[in-house]
C-alpha atoms as a PDB file:
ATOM      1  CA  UNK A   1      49.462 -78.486  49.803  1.00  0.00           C
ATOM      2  CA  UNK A   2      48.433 -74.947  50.851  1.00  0.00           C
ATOM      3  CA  UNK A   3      45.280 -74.958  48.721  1.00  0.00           C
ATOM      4  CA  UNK A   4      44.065 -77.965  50.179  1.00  0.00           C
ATOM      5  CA  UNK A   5      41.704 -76.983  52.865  1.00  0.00           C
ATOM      6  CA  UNK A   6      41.998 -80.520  54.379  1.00  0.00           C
ATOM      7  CA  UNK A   7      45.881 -80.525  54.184  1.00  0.00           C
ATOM      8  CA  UNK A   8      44.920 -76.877  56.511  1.00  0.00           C
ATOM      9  CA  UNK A   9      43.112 -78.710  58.750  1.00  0.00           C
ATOM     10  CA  UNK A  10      46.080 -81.190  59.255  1.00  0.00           C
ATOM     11  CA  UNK A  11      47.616 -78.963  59.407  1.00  0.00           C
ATOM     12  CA  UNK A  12      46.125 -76.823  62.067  1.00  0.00           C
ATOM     13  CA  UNK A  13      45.779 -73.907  59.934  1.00  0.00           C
ATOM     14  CA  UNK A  14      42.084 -74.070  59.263  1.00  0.00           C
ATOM     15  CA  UNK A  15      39.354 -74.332  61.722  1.00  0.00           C
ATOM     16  CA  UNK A  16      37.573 -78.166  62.115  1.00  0.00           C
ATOM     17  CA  UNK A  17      35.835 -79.869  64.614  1.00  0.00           C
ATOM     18  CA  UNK A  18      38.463 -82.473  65.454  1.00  0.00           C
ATOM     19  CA  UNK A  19      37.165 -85.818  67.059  1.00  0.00           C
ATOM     20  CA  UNK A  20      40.197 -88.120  66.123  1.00  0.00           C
ATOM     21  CA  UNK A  21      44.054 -87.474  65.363  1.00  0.00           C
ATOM     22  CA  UNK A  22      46.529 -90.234  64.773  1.00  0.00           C
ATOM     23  CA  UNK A  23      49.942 -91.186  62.778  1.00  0.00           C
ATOM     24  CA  UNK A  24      47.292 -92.685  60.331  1.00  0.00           C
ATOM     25  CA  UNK A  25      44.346 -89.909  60.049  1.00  0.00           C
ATOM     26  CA  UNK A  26      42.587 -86.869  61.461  1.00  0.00           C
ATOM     27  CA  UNK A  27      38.959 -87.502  61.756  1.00  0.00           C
ATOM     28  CA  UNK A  28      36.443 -84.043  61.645  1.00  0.00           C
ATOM     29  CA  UNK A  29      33.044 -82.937  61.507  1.00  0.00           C
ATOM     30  CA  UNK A  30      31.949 -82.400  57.954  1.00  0.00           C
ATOM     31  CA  UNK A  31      30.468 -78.962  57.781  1.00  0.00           C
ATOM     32  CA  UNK A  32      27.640 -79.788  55.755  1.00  0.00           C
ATOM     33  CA  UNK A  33      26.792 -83.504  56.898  1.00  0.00           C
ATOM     34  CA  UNK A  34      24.446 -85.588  55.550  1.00  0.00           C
ATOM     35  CA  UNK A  35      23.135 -86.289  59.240  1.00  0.00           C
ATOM     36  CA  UNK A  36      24.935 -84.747  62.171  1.00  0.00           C
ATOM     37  CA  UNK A  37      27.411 -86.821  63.791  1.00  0.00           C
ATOM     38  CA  UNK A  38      28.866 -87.006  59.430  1.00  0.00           C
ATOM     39  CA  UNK A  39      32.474 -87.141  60.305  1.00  0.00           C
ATOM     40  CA  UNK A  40      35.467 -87.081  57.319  1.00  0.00           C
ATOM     41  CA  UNK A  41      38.803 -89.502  58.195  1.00  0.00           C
ATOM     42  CA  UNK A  42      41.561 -88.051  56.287  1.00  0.00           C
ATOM     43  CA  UNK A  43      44.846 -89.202  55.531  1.00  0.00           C
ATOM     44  CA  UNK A  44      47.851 -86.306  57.190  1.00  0.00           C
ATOM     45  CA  UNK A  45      49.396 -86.572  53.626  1.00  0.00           C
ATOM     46  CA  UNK A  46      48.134 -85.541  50.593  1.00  0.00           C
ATOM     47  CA  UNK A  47      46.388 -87.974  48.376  1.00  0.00           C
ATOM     48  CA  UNK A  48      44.259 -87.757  45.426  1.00  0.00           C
ATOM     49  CA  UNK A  49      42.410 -90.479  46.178  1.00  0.00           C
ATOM     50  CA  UNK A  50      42.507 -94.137  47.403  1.00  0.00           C
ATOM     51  CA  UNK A  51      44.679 -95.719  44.809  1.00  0.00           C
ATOM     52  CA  UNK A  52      47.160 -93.040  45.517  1.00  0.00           C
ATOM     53  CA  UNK A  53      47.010 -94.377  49.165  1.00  0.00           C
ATOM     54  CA  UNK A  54      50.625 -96.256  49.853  1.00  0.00           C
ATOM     55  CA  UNK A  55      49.523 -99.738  50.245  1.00  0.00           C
ATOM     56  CA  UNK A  56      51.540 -99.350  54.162  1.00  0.00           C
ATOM     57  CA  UNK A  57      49.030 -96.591  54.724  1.00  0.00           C
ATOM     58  CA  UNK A  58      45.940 -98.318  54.096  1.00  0.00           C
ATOM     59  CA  UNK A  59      45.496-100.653  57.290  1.00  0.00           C
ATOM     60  CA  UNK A  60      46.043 -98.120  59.915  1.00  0.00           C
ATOM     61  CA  UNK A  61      43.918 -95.570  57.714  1.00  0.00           C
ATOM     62  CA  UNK A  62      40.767 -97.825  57.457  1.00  0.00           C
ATOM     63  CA  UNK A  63      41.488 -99.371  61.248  1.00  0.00           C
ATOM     64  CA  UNK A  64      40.906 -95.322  61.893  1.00  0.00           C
ATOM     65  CA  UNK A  65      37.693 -95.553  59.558  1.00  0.00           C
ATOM     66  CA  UNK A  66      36.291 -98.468  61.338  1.00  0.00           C
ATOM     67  CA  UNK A  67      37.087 -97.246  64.800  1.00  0.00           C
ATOM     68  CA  UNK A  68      35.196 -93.855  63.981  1.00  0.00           C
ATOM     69  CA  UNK A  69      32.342 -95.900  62.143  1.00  0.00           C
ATOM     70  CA  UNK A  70      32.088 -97.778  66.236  1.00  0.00           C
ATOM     71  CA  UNK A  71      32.210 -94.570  67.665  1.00  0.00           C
ATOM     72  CA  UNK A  72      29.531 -92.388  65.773  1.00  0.00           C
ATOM     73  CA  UNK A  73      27.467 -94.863  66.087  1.00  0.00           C
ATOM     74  CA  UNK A  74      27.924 -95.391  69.735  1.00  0.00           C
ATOM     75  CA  UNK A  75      28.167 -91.794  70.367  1.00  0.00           C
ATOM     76  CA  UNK A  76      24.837 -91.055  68.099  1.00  0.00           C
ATOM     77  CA  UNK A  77      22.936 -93.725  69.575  1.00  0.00           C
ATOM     78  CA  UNK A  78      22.307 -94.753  65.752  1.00  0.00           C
ATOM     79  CA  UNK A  79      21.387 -97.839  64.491  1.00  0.00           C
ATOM     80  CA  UNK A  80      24.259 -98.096  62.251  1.00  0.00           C
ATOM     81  CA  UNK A  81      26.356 -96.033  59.737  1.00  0.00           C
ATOM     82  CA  UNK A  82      27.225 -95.641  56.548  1.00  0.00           C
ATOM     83  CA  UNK A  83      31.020 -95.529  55.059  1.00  0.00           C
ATOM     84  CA  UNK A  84      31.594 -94.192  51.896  1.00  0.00           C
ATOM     85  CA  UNK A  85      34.983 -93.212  49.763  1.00  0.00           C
ATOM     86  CA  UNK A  86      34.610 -90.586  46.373  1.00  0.00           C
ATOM     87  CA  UNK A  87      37.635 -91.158  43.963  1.00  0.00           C
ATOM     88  CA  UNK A  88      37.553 -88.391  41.519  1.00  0.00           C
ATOM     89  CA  UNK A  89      33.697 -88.215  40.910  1.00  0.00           C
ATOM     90  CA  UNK A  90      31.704 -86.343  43.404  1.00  0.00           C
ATOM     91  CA  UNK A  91      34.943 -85.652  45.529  1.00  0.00           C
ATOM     92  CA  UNK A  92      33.613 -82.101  46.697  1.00  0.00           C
ATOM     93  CA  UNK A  93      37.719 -82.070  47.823  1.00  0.00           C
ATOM     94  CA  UNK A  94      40.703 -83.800  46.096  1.00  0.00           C
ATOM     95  CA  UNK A  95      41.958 -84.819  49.321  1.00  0.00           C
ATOM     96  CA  UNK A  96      41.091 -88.939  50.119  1.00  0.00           C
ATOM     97  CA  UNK A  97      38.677 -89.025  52.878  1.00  0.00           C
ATOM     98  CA  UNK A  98      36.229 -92.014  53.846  1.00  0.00           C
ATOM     99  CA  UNK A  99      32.831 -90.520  55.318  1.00  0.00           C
ATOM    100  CA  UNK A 100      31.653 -92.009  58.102  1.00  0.00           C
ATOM    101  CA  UNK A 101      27.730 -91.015  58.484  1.00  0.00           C
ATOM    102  CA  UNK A 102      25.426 -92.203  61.707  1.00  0.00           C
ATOM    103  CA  UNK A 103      22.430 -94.181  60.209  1.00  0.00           C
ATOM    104  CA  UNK A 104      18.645 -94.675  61.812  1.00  0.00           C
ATOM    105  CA  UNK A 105      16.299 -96.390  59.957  1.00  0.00           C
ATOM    106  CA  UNK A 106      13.522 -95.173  58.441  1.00  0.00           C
ATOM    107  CA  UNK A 107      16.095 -92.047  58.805  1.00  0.00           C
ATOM    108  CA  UNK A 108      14.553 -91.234  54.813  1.00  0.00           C
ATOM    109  CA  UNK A 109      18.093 -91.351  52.972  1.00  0.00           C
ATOM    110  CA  UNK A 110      17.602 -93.781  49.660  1.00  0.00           C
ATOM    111  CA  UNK A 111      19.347 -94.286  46.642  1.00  0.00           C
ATOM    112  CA  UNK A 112      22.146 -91.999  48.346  1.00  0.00           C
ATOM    113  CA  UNK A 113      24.565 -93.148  45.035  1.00  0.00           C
ATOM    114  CA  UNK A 114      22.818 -94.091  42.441  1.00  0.00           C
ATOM    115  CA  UNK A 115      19.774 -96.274  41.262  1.00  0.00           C
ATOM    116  CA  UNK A 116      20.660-100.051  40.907  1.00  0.00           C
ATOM    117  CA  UNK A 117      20.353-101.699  37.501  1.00  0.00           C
ATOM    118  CA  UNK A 118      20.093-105.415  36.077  1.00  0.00           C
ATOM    119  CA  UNK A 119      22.959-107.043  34.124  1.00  0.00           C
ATOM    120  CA  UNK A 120      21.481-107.430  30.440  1.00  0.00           C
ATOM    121  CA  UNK A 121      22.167-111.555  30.813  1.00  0.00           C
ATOM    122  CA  UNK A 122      24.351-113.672  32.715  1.00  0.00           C
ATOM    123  CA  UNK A 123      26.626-113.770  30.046  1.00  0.00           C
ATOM    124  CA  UNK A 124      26.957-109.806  30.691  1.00  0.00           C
ATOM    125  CA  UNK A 125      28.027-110.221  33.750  1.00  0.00           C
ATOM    126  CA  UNK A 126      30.561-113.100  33.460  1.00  0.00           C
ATOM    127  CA  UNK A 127      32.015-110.661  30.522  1.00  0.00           C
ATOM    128  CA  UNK A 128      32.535-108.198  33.514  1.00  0.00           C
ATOM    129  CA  UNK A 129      33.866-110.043  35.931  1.00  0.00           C
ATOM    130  CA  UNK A 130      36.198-111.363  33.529  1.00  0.00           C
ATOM    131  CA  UNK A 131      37.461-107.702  32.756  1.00  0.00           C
ATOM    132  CA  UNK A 132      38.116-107.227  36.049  1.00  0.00           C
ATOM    133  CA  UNK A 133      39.675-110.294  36.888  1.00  0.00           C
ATOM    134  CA  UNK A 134      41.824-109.297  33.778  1.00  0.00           C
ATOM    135  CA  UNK A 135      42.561-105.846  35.035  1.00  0.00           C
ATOM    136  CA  UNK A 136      43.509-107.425  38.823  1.00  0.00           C
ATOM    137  CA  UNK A 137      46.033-109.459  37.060  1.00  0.00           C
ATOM    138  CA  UNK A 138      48.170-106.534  35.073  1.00  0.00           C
END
């Protein structure tokens, strides 16, 4: 897709900081990272998001992510990382990508997401879990 400025990058046709390219992904500096060392894993082919992944796809894409999640965090002498996938919501570009973001701690970043809440009752939550078990089986 021409108006996708990661399906550019894949491309070659837009300018990124390239640290990983494979059959599976192309891995690149985001340009405004949370910490630096923030590095996007893309999919070559356009997708929306992860369910739109074809389910061949997804174990060499996320053996990509977790080999870049090693290697920032090697590379950024960090204590860790975060990994992270938007579908839809807060996707700042409809193009999959998993971010992969070096982590320290103490390094200040909280509540990244969103603020954690309580089930009302166990009940609640069994009501829930059957939904999705219900949703997992159609």
């Amino acid at each position: 897709m021409t108006d996708c400025v990661f399906c550019r990058i894949v491309a070659g046709e837009h300018a990124a900081e390239v640290v990983w390219r494979s059959d599976a992904s192309i891995a690149f500096l985001d340009i405004r990272p949370v910490f630096p060392g923030h590095t996007l894993v893309v999919p070559p082919e356009h997708v929306v998001t992860l369910a739109d992944l074809p389910a061949p796809d997804i174990g060499p894409f996320f053996t990509d992510v977790q080999r870049l999640a090693v290697a920032v965090q090697a590379a950024l002498e960090a204590d860790g990382s975060f990994v992270a996938i938007n579908n839809v919501v807060s996707q700042s570009v409809p193009h999959l990508h998993a971010h992969v973001v070096p982590r320290r701690r103490k390094d200040g970043l909280r509540g990244f997401f969103w603020p954690r809440q309580k089930y009302e009752s166990d009940d609640a939550m069994a009501e829930v879990a059957e939904s999705i078990r219900s949703a997992l089986e159609s």
